[in-house]
Protein backbone atom coordinates (compact mmCIF):
# COMPACT_ATOMS: atom_id res chain seq x y z
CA UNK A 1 0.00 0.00 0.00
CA UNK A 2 2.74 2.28 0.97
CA UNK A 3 4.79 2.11 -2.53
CA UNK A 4 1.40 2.72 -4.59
CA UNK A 5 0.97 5.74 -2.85
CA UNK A 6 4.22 7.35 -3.51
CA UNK A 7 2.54 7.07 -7.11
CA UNK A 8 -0.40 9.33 -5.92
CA UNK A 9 2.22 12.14 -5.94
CA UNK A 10 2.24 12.34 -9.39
CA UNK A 11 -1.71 13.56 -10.27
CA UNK A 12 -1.44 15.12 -7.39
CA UNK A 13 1.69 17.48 -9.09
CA UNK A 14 -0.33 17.72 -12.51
CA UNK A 15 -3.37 19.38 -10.33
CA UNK A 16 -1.55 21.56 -9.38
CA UNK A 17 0.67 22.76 -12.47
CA UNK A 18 -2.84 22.66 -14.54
CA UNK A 19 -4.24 24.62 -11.67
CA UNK A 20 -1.24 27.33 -11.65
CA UNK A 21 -0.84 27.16 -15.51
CA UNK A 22 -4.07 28.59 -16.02
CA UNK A 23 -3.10 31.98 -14.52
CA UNK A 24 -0.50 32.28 -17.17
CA UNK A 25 -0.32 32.16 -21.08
CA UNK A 26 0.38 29.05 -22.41
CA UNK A 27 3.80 30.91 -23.62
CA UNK A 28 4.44 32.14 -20.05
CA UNK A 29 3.77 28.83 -18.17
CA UNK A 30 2.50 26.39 -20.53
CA UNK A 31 -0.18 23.41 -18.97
CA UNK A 32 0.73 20.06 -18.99
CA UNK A 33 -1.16 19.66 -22.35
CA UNK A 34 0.69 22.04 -23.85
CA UNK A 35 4.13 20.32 -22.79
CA UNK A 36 2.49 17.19 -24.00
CA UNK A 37 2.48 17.76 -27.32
CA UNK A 38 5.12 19.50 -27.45
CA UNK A 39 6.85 16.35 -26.00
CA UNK A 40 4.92 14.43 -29.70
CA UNK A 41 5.99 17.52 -31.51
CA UNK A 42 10.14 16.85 -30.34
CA UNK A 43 9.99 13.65 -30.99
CA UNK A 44 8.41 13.58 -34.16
CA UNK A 45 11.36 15.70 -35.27
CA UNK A 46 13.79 13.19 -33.96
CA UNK A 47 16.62 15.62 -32.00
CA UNK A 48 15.25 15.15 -28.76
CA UNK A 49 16.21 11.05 -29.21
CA UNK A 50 19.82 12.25 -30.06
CA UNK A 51 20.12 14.63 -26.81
CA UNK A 52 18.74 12.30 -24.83
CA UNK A 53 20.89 9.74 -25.74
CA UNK A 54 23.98 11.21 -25.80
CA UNK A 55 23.35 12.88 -22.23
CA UNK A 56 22.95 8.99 -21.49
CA UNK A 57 25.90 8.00 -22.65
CA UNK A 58 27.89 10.43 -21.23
CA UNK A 59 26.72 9.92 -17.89
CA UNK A 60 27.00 6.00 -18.58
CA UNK A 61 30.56 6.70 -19.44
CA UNK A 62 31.48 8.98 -16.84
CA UNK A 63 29.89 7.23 -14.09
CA UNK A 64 31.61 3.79 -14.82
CA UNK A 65 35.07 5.26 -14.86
CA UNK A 66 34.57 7.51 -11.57
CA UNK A 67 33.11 4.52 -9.84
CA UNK A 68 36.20 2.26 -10.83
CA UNK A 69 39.09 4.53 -9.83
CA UNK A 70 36.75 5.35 -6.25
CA UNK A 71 37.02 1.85 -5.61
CA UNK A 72 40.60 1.37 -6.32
CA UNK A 73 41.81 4.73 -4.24
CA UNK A 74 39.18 3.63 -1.58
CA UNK A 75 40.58 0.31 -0.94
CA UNK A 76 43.95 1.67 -1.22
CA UNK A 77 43.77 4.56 1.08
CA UNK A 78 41.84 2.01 3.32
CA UNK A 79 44.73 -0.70 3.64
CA UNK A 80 47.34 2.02 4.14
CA UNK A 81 47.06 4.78 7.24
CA UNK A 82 49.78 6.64 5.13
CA UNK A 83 47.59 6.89 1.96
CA UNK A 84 44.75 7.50 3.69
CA UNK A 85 46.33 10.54 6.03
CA UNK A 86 47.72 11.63 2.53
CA UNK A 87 44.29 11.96 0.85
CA UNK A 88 41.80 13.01 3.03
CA UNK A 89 42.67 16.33 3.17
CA UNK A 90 42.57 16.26 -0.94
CA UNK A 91 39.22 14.73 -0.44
CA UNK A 92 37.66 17.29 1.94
CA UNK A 93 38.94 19.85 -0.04
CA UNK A 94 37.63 19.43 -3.45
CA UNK A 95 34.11 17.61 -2.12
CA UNK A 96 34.02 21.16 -0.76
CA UNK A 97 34.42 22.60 -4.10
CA UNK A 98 31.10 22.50 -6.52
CA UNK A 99 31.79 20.37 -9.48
CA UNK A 100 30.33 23.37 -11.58
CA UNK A 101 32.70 25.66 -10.71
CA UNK A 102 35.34 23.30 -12.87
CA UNK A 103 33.04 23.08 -15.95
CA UNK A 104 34.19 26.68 -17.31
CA UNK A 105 37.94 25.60 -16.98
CA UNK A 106 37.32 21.70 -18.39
CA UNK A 107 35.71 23.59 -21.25
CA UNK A 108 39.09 25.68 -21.90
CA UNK A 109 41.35 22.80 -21.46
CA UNK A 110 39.50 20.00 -23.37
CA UNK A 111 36.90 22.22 -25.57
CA UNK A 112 33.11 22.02 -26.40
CA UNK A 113 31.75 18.45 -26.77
CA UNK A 114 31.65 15.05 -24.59
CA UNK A 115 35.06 15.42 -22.97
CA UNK A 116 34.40 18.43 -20.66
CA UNK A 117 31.05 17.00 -19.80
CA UNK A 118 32.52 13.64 -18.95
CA UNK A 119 35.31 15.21 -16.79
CA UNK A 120 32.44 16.96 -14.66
CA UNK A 121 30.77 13.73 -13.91
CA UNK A 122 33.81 12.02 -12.76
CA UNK A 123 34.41 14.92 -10.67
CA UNK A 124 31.02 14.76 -9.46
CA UNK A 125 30.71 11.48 -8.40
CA UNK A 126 34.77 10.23 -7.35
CA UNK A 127 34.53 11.40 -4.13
CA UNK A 128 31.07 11.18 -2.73
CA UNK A 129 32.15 7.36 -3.98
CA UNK A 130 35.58 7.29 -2.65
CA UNK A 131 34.44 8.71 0.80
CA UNK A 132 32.19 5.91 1.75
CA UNK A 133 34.14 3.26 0.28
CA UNK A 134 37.45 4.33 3.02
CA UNK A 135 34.63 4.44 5.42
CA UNK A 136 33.22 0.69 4.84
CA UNK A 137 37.39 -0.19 5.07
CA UNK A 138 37.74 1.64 8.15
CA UNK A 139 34.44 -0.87 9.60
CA UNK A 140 36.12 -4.34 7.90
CA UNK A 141 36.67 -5.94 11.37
CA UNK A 142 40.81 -6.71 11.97
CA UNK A 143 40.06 -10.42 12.77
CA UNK A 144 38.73 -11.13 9.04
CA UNK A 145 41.73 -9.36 7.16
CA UNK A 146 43.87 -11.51 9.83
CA UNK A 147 42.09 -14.59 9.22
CA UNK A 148 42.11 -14.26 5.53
CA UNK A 149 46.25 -13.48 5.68
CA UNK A 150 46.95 -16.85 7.84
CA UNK A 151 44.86 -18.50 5.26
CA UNK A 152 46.94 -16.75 2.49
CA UNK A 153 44.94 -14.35 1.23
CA UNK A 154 47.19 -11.41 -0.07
CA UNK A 155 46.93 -9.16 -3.17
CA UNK A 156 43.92 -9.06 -5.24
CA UNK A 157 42.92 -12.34 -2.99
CA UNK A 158 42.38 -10.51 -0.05
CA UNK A 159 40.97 -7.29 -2.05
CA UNK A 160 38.71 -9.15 -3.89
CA UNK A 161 37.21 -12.12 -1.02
CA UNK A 162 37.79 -9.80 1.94
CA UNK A 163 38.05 -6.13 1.05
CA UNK A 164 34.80 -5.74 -1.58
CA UNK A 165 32.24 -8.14 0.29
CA UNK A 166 32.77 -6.15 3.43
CA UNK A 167 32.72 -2.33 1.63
CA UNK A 168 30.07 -3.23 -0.74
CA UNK A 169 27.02 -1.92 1.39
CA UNK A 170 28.96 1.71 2.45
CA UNK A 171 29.78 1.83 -1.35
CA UNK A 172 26.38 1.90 -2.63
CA UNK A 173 25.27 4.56 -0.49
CA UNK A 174 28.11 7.11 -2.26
CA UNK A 175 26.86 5.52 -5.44
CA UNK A 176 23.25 6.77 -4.79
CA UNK A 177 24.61 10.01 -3.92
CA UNK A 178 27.34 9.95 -7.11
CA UNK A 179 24.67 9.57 -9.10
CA UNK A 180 22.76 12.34 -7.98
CA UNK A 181 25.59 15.06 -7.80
CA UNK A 182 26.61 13.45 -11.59
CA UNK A 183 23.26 13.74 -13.19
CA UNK A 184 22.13 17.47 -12.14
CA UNK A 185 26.26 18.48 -12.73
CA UNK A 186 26.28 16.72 -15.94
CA UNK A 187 22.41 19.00 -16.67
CA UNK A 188 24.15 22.10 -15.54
CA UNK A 189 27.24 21.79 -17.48
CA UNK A 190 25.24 21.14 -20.34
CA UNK A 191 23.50 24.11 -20.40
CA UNK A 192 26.06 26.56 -19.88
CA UNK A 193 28.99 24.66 -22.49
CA UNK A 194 27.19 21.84 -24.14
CA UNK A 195 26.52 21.71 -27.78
CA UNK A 196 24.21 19.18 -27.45
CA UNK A 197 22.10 16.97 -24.94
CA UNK A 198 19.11 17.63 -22.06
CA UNK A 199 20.58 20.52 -20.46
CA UNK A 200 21.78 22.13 -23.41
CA UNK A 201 18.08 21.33 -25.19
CA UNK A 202 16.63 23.57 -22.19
CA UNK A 203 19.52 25.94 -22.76
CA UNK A 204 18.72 26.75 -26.60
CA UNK A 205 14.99 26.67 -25.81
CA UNK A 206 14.85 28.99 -22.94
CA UNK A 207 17.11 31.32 -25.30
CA UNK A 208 14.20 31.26 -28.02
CA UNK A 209 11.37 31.75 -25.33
CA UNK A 210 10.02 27.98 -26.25
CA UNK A 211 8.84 27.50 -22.00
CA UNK A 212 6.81 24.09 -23.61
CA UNK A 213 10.33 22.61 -24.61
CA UNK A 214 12.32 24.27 -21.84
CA UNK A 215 9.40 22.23 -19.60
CA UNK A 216 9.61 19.30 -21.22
CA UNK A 217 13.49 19.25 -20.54
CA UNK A 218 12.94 19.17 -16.92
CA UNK A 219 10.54 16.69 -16.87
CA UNK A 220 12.99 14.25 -18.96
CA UNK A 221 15.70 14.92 -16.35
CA UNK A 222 13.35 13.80 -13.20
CA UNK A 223 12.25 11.32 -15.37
CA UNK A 224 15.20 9.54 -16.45
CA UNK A 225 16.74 9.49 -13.06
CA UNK A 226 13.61 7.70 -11.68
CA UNK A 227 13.76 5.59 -14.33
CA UNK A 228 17.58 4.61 -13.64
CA UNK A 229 16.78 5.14 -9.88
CA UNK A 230 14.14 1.99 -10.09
CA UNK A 231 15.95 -0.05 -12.98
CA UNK A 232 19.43 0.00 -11.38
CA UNK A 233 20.32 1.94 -8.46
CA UNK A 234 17.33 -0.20 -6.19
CA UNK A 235 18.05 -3.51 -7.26
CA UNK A 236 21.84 -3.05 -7.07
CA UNK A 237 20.97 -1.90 -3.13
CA UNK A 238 18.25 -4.47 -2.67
CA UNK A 239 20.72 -7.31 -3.78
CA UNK A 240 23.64 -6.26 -1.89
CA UNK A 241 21.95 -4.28 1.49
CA UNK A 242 21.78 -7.89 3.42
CA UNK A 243 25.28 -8.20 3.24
CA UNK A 244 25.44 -5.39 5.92
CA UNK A 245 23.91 -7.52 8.89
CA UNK A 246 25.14 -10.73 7.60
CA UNK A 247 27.94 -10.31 10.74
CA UNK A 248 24.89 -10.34 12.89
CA UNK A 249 22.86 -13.32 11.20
């Protein structure tokens, strides 16, 4: 009963917006009619597919490469004080720093196009990732990385039957939160640098006074991260949350 009225929120938001949207001009605040077929109208001309897509893929991109070097300088900063004493400070000082404020530099250095967009997702998401990965090493209890050693577990042995089981459930929480921080950064930089994609598709149409497309834009973006949110992100988490309490089964 509970998850079918989380869906309830939805009319409930298109009440409203009809309600409000009828103070206004359709040009002003169009209804949700009017971004309805202007949503036909986009796709009938085919560009919205391509900025869609490619906003996909470089999020897709972005994402996997951020998550695989968080994972590598997590467990390594994890198995070594040194490392870890070394980074941390690096850490806490560019988490601090809003991954938007690199876009207009990323653009300089590596131009218009996917590159600069890419670099501000890994930004995004490294070290909300990286964070809670040193934090499930830091909880790995001593006696399991002992009795894995006397049992000869060293290397990528003990990294990969010892170190991942045990971080896995910390590590999807900066995933969830990665993901979040990547998707609006990867919007925002679109918009102000992009030459294509969602954010640079509200960008153009905001510029041209088109509020039904600029609309429609932000109701892809909501969209496609529920979509992602509910095809990936839960049943990644639902597979691997029990592994948190299995010390207590």
């Amino acid at each position: 009963m509970k998850k079918k009225i989380g869906w309830l929120a939805i009319p409930f938001v298109v009440l409203v917006w009809t309600m409000v949207s009828a103070q206004y001009p359709s040009y002003v605040f169009p209804s949700p009619i009017d971004v309805f077929h202007e949503g036909i109208k986009q796709w009938g001309k085919g560009e919205i597919q391509l900025h869609i897509l490619l906003s996909l893929k470089r999020l897709v991109l972005g994402f996997l490469i951020s998550t695989c070097f968080a994972f590598l300088i997590g467990i390594l900063a994890g198995a070594s004080r040194t490392f870890r004493d070394f980074l941390m400070p690096l850490v806490t000082y560019f988490q601090a720093t809003p991954p938007m404020a690199w876009a207009p530099l990323l653009i300089i250095l590596l131009g218009l196009g996917d590159a600069p967009m890419i670099a501000v997702i890994i930004i995004a998401s490294f070290f909300p990732i990286v964070i809670n990965v040193i934090q499930g090493m830091n909880m790995i209890p001593e006696s399991h990385i002992r009795a894995a050693k006397t049992l000869g577990a060293k290397g990528w042995k003990l990294t990969y039957y010892v170190y991942l089981p045990e971080i896995i459930p910390a590590a999807i929480s900066g995933v969830y939160v990665g993901f979040a921080i990547s998707w609006r950064s990867l919007v925002a930089a679109e918009m102000i640098g992009g030459n294509a994609g969602i954010g640079y598709f509200i960008a153009f149409n905001g510029q041209i006074g088109n509020a039904s497309s600029v609309l429609l834009g932000i109701l892809l973006i909501g969209f496609f991260a529920l979509l992602m949110d509910y095809l990936l992100l839960k049943p990644i988490h639902k597979k691997f949350a029990g592994w948190a309490s299995r010390e207590t089964a």
